[in-house]
Protein backbone atom coordinates (compact mmCIF):
# COMPACT_ATOMS: atom_id res chain seq x y z
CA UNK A 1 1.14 58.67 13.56
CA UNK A 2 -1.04 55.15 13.66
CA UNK A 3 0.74 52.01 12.98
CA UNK A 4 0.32 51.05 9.65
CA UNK A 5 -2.57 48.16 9.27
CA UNK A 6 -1.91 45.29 6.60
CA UNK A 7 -4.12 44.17 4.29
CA UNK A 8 -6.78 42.00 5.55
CA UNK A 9 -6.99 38.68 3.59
CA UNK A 10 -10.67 37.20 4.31
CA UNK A 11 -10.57 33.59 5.31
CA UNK A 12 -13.42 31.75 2.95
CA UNK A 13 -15.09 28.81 4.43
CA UNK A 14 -13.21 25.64 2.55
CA UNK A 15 -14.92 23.82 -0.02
CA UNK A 16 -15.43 19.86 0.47
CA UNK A 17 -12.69 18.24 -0.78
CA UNK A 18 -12.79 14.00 -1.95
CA UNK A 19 -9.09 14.17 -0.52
CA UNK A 20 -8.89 13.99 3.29
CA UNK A 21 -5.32 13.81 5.08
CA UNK A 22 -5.86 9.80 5.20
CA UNK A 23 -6.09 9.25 1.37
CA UNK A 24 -3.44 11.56 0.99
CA UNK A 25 -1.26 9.83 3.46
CA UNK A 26 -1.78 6.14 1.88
CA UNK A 27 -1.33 7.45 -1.89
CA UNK A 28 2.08 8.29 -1.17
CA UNK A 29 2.35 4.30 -1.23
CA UNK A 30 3.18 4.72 -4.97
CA UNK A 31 4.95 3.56 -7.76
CA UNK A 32 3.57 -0.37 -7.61
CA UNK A 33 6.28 -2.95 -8.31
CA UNK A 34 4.40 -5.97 -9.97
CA UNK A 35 6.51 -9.73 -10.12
CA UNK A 36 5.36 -12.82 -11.11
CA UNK A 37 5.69 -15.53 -9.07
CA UNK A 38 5.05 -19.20 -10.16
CA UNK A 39 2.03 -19.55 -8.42
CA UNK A 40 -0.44 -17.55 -6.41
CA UNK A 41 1.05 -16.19 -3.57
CA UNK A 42 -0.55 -17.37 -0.33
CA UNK A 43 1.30 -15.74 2.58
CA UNK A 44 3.45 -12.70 3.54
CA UNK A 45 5.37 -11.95 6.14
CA UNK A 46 7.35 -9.05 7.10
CA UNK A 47 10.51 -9.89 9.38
CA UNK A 48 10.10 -7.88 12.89
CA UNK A 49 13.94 -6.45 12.35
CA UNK A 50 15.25 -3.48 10.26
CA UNK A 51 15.43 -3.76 7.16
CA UNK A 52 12.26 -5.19 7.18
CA UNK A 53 13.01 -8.04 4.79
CA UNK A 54 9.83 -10.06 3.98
CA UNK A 55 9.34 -13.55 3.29
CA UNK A 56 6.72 -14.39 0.15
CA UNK A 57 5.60 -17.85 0.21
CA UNK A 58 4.29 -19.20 -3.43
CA UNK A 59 3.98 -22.92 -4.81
CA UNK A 60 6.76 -24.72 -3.74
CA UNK A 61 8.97 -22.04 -2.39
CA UNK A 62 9.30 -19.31 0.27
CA UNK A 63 11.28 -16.22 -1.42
CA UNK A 64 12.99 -13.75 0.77
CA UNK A 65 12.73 -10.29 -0.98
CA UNK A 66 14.78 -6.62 0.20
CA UNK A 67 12.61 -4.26 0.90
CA UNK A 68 15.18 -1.67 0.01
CA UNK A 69 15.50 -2.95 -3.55
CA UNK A 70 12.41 -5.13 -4.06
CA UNK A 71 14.34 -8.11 -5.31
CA UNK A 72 14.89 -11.99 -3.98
CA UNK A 73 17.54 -12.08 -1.54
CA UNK A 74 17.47 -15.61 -1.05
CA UNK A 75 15.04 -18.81 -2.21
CA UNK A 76 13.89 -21.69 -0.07
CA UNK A 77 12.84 -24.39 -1.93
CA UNK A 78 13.10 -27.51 0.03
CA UNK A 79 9.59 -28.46 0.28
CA UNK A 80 8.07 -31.66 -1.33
CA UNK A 81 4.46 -30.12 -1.86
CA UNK A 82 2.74 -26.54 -1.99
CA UNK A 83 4.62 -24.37 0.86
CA UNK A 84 2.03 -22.50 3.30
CA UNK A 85 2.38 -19.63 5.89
CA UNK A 86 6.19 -19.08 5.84
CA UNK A 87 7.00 -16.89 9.41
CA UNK A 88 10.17 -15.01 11.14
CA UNK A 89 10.93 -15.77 14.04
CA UNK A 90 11.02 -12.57 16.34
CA UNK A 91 14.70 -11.84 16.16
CA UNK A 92 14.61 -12.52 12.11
CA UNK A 93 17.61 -15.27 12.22
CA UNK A 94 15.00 -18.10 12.10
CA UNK A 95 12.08 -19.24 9.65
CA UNK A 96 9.25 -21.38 9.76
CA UNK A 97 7.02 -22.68 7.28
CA UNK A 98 4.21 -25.78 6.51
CA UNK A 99 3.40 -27.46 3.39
CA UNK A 100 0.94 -30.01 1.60
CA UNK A 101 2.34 -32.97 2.79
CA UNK A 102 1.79 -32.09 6.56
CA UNK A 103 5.60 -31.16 7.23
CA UNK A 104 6.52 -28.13 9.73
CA UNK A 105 10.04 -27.32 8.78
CA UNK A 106 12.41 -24.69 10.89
CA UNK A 107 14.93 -23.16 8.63
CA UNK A 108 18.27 -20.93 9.22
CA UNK A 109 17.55 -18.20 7.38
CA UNK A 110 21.24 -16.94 6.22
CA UNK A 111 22.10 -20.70 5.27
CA UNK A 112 18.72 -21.67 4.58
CA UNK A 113 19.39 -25.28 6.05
CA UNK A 114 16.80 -27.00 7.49
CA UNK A 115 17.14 -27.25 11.16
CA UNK A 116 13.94 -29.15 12.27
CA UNK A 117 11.27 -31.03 11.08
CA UNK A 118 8.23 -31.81 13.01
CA UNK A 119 5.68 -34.41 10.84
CA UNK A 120 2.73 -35.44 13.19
CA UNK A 121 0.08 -33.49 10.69
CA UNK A 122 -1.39 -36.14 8.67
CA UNK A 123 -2.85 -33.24 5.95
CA UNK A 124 -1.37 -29.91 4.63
CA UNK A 125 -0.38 -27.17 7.30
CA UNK A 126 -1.30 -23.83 6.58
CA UNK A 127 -0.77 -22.25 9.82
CA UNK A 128 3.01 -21.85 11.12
CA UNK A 129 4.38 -19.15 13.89
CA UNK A 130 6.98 -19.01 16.06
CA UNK A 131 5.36 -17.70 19.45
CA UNK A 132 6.70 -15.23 21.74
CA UNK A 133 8.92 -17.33 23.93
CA UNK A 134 10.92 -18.54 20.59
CA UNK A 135 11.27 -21.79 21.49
CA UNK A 136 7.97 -22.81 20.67
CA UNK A 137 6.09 -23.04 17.29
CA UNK A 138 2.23 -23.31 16.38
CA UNK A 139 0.81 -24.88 13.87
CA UNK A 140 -2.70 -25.83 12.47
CA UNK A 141 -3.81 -28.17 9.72
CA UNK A 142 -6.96 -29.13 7.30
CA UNK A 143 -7.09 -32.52 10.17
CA UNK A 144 -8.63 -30.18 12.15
CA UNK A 145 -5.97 -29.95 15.02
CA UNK A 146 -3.71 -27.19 16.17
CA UNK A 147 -0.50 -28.48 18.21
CA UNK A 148 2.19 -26.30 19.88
CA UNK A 149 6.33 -27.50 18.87
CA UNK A 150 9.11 -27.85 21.46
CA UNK A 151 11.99 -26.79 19.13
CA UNK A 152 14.52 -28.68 21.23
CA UNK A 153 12.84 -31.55 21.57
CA UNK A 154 11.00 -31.50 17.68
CA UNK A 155 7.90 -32.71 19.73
CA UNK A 156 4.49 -31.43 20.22
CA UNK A 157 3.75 -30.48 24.06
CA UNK A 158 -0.05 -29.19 23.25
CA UNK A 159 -2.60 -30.39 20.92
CA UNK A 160 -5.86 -29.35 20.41
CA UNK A 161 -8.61 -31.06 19.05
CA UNK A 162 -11.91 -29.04 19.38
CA UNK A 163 -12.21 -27.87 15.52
CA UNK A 164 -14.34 -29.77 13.42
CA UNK A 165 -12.90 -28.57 9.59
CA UNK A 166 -10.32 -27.47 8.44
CA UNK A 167 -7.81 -24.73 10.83
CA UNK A 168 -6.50 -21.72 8.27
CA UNK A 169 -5.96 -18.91 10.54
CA UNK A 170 -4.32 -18.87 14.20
CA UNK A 171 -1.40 -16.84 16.16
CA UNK A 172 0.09 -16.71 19.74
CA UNK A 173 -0.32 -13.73 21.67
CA UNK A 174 2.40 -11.33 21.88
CA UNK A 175 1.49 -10.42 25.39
CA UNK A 176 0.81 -13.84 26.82
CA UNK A 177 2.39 -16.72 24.99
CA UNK A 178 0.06 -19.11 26.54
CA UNK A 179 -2.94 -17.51 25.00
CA UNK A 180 -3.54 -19.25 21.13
CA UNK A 181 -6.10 -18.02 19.20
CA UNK A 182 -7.43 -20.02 15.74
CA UNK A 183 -10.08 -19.63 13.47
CA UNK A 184 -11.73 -22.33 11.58
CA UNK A 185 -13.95 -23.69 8.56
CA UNK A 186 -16.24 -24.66 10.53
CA UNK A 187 -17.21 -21.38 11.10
CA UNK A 188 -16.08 -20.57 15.03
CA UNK A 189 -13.03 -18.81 16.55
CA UNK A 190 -11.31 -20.35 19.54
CA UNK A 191 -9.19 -19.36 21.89
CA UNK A 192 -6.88 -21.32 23.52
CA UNK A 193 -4.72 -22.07 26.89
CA UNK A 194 -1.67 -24.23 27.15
CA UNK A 195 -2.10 -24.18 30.87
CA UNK A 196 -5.04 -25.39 30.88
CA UNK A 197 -4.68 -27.39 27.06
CA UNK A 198 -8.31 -26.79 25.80
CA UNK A 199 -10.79 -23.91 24.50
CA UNK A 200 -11.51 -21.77 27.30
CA UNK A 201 -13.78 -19.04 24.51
CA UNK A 202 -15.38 -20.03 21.40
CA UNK A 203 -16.75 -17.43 19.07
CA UNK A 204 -18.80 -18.08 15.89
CA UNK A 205 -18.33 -15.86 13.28
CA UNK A 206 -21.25 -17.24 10.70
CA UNK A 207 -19.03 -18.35 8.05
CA UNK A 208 -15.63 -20.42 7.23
CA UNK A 209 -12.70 -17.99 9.14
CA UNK A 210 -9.97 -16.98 6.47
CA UNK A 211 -7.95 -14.67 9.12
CA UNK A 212 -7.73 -13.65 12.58
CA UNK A 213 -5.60 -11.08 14.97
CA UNK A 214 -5.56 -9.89 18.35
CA UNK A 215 -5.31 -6.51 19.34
CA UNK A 216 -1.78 -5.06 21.36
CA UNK A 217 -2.57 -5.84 25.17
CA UNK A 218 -5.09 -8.89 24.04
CA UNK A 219 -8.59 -7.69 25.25
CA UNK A 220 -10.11 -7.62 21.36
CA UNK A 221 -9.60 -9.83 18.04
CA UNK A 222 -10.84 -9.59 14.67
CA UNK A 223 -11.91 -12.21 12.49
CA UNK A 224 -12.53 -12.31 8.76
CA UNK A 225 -15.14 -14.73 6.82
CA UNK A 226 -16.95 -14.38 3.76
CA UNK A 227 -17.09 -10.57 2.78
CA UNK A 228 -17.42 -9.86 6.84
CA UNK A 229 -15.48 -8.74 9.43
CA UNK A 230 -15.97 -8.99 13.41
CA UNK A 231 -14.76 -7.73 16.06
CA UNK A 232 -14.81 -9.26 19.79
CA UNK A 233 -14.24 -8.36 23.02
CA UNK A 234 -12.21 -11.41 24.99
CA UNK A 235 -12.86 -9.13 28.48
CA UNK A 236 -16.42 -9.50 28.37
CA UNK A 237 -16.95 -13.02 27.39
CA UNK A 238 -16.40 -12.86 23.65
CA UNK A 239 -18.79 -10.17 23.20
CA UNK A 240 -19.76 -9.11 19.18
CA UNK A 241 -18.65 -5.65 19.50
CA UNK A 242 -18.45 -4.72 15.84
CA UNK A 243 -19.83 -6.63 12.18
CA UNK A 244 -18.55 -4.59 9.12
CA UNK A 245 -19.06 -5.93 5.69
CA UNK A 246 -17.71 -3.76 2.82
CA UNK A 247 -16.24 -6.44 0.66
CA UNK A 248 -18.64 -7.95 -2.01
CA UNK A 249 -16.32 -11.31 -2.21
CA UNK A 250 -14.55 -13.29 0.83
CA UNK A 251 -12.08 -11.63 2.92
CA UNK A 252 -8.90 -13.47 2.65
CA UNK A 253 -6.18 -11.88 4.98
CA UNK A 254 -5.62 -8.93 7.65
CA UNK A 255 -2.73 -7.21 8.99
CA UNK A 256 -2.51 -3.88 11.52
CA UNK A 257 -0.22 -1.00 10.77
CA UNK A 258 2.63 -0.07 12.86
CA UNK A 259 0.65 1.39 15.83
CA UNK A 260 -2.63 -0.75 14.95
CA UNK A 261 -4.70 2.22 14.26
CA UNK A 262 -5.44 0.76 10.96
CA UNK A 263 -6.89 -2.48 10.18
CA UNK A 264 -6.13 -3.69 6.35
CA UNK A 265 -7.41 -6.42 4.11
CA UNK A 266 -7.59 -7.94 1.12
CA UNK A 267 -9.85 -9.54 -0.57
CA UNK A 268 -11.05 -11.46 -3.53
CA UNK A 269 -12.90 -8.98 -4.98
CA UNK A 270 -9.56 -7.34 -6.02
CA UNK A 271 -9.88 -4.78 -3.44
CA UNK A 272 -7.77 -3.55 -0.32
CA UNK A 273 -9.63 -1.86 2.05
CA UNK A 274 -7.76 0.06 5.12
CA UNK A 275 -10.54 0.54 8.37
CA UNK A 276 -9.97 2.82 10.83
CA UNK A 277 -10.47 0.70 14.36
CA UNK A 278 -12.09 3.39 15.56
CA UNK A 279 -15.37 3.53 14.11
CA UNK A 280 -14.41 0.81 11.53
CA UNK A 281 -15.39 2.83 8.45
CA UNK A 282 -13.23 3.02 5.38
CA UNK A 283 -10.56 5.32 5.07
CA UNK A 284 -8.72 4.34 1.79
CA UNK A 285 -9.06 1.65 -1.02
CA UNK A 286 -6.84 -0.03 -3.58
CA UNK A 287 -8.19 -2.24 -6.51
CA UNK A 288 -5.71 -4.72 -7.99
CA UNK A 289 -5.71 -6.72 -11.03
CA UNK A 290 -6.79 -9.99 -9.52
CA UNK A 291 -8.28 -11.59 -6.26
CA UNK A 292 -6.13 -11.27 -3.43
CA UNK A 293 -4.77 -13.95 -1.47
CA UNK A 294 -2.79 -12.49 1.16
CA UNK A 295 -1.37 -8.44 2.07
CA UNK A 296 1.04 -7.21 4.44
CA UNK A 297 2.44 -3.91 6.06
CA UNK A 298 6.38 -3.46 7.09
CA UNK A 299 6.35 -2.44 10.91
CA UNK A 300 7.78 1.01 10.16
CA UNK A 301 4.33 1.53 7.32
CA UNK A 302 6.56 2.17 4.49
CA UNK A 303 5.93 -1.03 2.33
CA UNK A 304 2.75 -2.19 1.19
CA UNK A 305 2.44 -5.34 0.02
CA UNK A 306 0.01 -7.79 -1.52
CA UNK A 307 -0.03 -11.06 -3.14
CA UNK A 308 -2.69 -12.72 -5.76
CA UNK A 309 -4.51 -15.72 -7.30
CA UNK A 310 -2.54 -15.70 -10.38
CA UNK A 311 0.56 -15.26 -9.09
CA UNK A 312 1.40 -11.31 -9.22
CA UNK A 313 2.90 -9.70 -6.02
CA UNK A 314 2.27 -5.59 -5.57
CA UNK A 315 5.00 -3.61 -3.85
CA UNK A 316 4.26 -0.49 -2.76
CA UNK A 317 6.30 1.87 -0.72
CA UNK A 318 5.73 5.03 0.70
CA UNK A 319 9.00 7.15 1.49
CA UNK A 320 9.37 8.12 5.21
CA UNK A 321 9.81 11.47 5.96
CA UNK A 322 12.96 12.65 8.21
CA UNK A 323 10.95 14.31 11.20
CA UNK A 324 8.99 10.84 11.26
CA UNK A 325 12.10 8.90 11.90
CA UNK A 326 13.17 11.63 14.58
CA UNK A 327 9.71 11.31 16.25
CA UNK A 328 10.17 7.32 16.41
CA UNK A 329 13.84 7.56 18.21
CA UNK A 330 12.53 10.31 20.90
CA UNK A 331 10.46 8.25 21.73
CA UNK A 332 12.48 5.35 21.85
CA UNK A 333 15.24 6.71 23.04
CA UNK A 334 16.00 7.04 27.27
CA UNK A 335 17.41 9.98 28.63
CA UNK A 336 19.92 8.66 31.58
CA UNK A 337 21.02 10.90 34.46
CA UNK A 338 24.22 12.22 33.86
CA UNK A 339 23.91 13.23 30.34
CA UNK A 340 23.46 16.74 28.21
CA UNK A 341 19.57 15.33 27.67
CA UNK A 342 18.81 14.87 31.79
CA UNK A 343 20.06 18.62 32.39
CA UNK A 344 18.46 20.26 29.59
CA UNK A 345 14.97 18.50 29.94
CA UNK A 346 12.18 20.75 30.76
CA UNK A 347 13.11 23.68 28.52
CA UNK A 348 9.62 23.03 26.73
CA UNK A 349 7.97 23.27 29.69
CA UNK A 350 4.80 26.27 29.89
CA UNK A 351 5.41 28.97 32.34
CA UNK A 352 2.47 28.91 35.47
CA UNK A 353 0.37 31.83 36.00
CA UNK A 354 2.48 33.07 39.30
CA UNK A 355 5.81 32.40 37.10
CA UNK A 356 7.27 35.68 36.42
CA UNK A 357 7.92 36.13 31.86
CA UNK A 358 9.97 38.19 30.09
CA UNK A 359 7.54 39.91 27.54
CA UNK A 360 8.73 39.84 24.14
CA UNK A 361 7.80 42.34 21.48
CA UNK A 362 8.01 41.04 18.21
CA UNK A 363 8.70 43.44 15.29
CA UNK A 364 5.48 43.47 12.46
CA UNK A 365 7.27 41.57 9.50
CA UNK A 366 5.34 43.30 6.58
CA UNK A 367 5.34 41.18 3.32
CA UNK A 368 6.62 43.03 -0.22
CA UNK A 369 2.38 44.40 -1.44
CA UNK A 370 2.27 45.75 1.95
CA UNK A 371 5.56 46.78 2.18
CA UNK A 372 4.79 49.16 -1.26
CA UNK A 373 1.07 49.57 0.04
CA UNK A 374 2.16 51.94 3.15
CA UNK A 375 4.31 53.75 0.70
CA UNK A 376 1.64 54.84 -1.56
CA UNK A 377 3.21 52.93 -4.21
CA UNK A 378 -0.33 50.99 -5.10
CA UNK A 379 1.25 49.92 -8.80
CA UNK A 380 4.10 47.61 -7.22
CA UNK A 381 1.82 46.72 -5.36
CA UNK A 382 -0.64 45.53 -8.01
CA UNK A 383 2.50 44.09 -9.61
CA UNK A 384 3.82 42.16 -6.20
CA UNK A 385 0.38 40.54 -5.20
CA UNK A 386 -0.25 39.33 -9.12
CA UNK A 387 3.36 37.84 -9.44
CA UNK A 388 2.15 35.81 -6.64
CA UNK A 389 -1.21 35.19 -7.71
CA UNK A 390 -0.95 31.47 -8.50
CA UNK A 391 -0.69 30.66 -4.90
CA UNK A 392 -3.80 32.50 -3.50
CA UNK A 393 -6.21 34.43 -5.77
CA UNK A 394 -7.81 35.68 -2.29
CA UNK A 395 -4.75 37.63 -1.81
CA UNK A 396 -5.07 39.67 -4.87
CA UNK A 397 -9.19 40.22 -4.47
CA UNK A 398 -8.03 41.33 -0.51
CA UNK A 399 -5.44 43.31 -2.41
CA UNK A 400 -7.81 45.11 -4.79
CA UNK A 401 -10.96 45.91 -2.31
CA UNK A 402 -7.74 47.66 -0.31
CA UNK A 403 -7.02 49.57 -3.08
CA UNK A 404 -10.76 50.38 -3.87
CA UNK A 405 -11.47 51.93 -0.38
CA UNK A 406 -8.17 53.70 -0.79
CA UNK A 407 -9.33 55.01 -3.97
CA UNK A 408 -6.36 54.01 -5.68
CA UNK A 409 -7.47 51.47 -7.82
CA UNK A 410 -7.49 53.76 -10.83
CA UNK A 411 -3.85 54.97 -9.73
CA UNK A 412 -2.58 50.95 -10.11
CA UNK A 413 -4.07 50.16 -13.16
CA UNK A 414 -3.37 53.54 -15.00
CA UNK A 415 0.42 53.91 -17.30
CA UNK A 416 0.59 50.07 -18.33
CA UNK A 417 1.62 48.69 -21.38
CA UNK A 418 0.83 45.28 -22.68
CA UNK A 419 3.14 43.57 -20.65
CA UNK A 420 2.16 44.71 -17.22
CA UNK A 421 -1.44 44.55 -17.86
CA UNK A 422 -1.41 41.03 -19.17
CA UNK A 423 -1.35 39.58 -15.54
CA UNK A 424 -4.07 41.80 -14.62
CA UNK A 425 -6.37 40.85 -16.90
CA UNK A 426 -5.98 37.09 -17.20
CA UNK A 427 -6.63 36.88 -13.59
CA UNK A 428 -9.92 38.73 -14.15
CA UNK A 429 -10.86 36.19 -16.69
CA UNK A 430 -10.01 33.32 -14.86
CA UNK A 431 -11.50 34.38 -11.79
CA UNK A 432 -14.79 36.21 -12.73
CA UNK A 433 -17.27 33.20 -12.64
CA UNK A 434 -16.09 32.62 -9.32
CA UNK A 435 -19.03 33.15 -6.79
CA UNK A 436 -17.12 35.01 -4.55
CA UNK A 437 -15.26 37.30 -6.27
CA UNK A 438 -17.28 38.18 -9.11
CA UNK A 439 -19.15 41.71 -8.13
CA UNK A 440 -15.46 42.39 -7.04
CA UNK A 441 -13.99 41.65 -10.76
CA UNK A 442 -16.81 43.02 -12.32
CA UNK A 443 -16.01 46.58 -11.36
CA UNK A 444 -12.32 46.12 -11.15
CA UNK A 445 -12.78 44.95 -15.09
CA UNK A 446 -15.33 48.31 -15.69
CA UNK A 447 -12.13 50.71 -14.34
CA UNK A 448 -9.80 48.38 -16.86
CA UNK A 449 -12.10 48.83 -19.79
CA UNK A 450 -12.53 52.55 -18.93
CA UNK A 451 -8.93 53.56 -18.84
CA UNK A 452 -7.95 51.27 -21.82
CA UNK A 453 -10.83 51.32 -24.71
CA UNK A 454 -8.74 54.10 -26.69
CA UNK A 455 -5.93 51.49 -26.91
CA UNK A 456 -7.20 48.89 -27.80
CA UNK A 457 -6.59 47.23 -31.01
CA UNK A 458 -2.93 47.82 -30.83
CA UNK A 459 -1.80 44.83 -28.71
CA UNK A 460 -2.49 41.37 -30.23
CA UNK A 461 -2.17 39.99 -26.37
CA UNK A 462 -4.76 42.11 -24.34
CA UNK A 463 -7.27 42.25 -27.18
CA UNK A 464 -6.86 37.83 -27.21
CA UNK A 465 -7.39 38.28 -23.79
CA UNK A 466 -10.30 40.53 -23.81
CA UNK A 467 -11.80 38.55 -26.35
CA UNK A 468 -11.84 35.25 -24.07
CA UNK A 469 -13.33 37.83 -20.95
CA UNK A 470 -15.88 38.44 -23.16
CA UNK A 471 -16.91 34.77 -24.52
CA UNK A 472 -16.23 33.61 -20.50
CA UNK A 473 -19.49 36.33 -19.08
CA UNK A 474 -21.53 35.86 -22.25
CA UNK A 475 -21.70 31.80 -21.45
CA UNK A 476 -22.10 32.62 -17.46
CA UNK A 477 -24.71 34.62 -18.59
CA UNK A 478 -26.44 31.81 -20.77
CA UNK A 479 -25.42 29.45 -17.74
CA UNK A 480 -27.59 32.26 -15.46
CA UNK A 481 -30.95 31.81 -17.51
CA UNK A 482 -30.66 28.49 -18.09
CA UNK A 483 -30.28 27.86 -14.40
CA UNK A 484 -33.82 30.30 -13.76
CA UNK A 485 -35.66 28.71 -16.33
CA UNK A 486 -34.64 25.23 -14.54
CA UNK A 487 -35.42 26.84 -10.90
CA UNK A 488 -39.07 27.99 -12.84
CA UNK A 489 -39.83 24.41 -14.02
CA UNK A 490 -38.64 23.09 -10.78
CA UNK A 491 -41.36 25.58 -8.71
CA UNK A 492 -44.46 24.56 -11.47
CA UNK A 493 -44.05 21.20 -10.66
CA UNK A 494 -44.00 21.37 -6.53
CA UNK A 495 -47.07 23.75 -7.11
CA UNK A 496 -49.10 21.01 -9.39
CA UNK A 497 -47.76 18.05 -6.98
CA UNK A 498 -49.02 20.17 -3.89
CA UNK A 499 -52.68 20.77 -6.06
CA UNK A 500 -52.47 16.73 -6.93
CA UNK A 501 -52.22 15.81 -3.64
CA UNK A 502 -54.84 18.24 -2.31
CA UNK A 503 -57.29 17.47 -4.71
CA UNK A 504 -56.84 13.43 -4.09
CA UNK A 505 -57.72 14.29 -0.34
CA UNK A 506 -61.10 13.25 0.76
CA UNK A 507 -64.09 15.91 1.13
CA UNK A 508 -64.02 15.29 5.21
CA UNK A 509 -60.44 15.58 4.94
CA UNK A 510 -60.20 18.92 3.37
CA UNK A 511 -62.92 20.17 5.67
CA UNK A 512 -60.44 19.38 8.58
CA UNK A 513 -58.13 20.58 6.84
């Protein structure tokens, strides 16, 4: 006797769908937490060690907020003007942030005491980092100069003169600290060396430079001005590899995601936009209530946050799953010789094609319909496949073209009261406008009718139910002739164009012709 075959399910091509994997992964950034802050909220920051805290800078203050439960930890409000550009140090114990008055001020961030003050800016600073070797700052200021801190010593060792307007934008590089990169009003991007203490690459982007960064590795930036973004390569020369310009108003700050594969900024046309750097298109976008100054992303992409003109801040978070956080410490983690991980490594390894394998026959797991299927029982199995139903109506169509070429489709349907039909027959009427299973339906609903008519009348359900089968094919069938008597129109009027345009053709012409 032949194995016994299960049903076939037929694989339909998928329909176009608005929702691709990368809108679906950056809506799970939900549930928006919206605070008002005193003032518009210029600059965030996300500290570089777990938890994540982030530091909010607005009017005169610099607000530390928990990114586990979204409210101030701790307030910094020693400033005597407008506070700009508030920044953790690498190691999170440290903060640094400029102001209207020209002041660079290094604060503890537990205490909040302030631990230096550097004050040879003569106009506001709205540029302050800590670079890589953490005993250096940068700054930048509307009198056009960008200088580099000693901490120690509270003195500048670098200063650079070259901009003409006003500096807003600038960072150190991560991979070579003596690599500073600035953008400017007056419309360029420069990059920097301290050994050499001037521009050694000038870029001009066409318009004032809100925001820069530099790619992991430092061989391409990006710079935002006006509603445009650029991209350049620092390998060749400063090279214009990319100019994107989806915004309609002036880009205002940037930030990378975790693994910077996505670029994302806001704007002040109330959008942010997330890019993918690969082809630089647009992936996913978020409109807020008001132009936005400044937006940030935690390093482990679970916090999304943004700050506006009139003085809301957005929190959005996205809940990690488990198997992401188990991906991120394999990879981290090192396995040392000596322990359980260094003897068991290689067990995922492929066997080669002169390796010797143990061939393993796997026993045909039948599911329930197919299970009653190869015992004849075609009722249960009716009743199985439609209990499931809402999860895949192409099981139940594969499920009753079985039972047609079986000839048993008469044998499931037949000794059913009210109840047992019901399921039946609402999936016929809520699947038999559907292209592809409606010849299917059509007869399956012809055996239904056949077997029933002398019954009905007696069940208040099935005859509701029959009624609305009926209503749904008498407006597909109105839907039908409408649709020819369009496609009709449609062909009269190609036919006249194609006479129209014949008939304007010159004589010669239409002798070529």
């Amino acid at each position: 006797m032949a194995d016994y075959q299960k049903v076939i399910v037929k694989k339909y091509s998928k329909s176009l769908s608005k929702k691709s994997s990368e809108s679906r992964y950056w809506k799970k950034f939900k549930s928006p937490i919206l605070i008002k802050e005193y003032a518009s909220v210029s600059s965030i920051y996300f500290s570089p060690v777990t938890p994540h805290d982030f530091a909010v800078t607005a009017s005169a203050r610099v607000q530390i907020y928990s990114s586990k439960t979204h409210q101030p930890k701790k307030t910094i409000s020693r400033f005597k003007d407008i506070a700009y550009s508030a920044c953790f140090r690498p190691d999170g114990k440290l903060l640094v942030a400029g102001d209207g008055t020209g002041l660079v001020q290094l604060f503890d961030v537990n205490s909040r005491a302030i631990l230096r003050t550097f004050k040879e800016h003569t106009m506001p600073v709205h540029v302050a980092q800590f670079s890589a070797q953490k005993t250096n700052i940068l700054s930048a200021s509307d009198d056009c100069t960008v200088r580099i801190w000693d901490i120690p010593s509270e003195t500048s060792v670098n200063v650079f003169r070259d901009h003409d307007d006003y500096v807003r934008t600038g960072l150190v590089s991560n991979d070579n600290p003596n690599l500073i990169l600035t953008g400017s009003y007056d419309h360029t991007v420069r990059l920097w060396d301290m050994r050499q203490n001037e521009c050694v690459m000038t870029m001009r982007h066409g318009a004032p430079v809100e925001s820069v960064l530099m790619y992991p590795g430092g061989g391409a930036i990006v710079s935002a001005g006006g509603p445009t973004l650029k991209v350049w390569d620092l390998l060749s020369g400063g090279r214009c590899m990319h100019e994107v310009s989806n915004h309609q108003k002036t880009i205002t700050s940037m930030c990378f995601d975790g693994s910077a594969s996505r670029l994302v900024t806001g704007s002040l046309d109330h959008h942010v936009k997330v890019y993918n750097v690969e082809d630089y298109k647009v992936v996913y976008s978020v409109k807020y209530p008001a132009p936005v100054l400044s937006v940030a992303l935690s390093p482990n992409d679970t916090h999304l946050v943004a700050g506006m003109a009139n003085g809301l801040l957005s929190i959005r978070q996205r809940q990690a799953k488990t198997s992401e956080t188990v991906v991120k410490k394999k990879q981290e983690s090192y396995i040392r010789g000596g322990t359980y991980k260094y003897f068991m490594r290689g067990q995922s390894n492929q066997a080669a094609q002169d390796d010797f394998a143990v061939e393993q026959v796997r026993r045909n797991k039948l599911t329930k319909y197919d299970t009653h299927l190869k015992k004849f029982q075609y009722g249960n199995a009716l009743d199985e496949v439609l209990r499931i139903s809402t999860r895949s109506a192409a099981v139940v169509v594969a499920l009753l073209q079985e039972l047609i070429h079986r000839d048993g489709l008469k044998a499931a349907i037949t000794g059913r009261d009210d109840v047992s039909l019901e399921p039946l027959v609402r999936f016929i009427v809520k699947n038999i406008n559907h292209p592809r299973y409606t010849n299917l339906l059509v007869d399956v609903s012809d055996v239904v009718i056949d077997v029933y008519t002398p019954v009905f009348g007696q069940s208040p359900l099935i005859d509701d139910l029959m009624k609305q089968l009926q209503n749904k094919v008498k407006q597909e069938i109105k839907f039908q002739k409408d649709l020819t008597q369009t496609i009709a129109a449609l062909d009269m009027l190609f036919a006249r164009s194609g006479i129209s345009s014949h008939a304007a053709m010159s004589p010669s012409t239409r002798t070529a012709v």
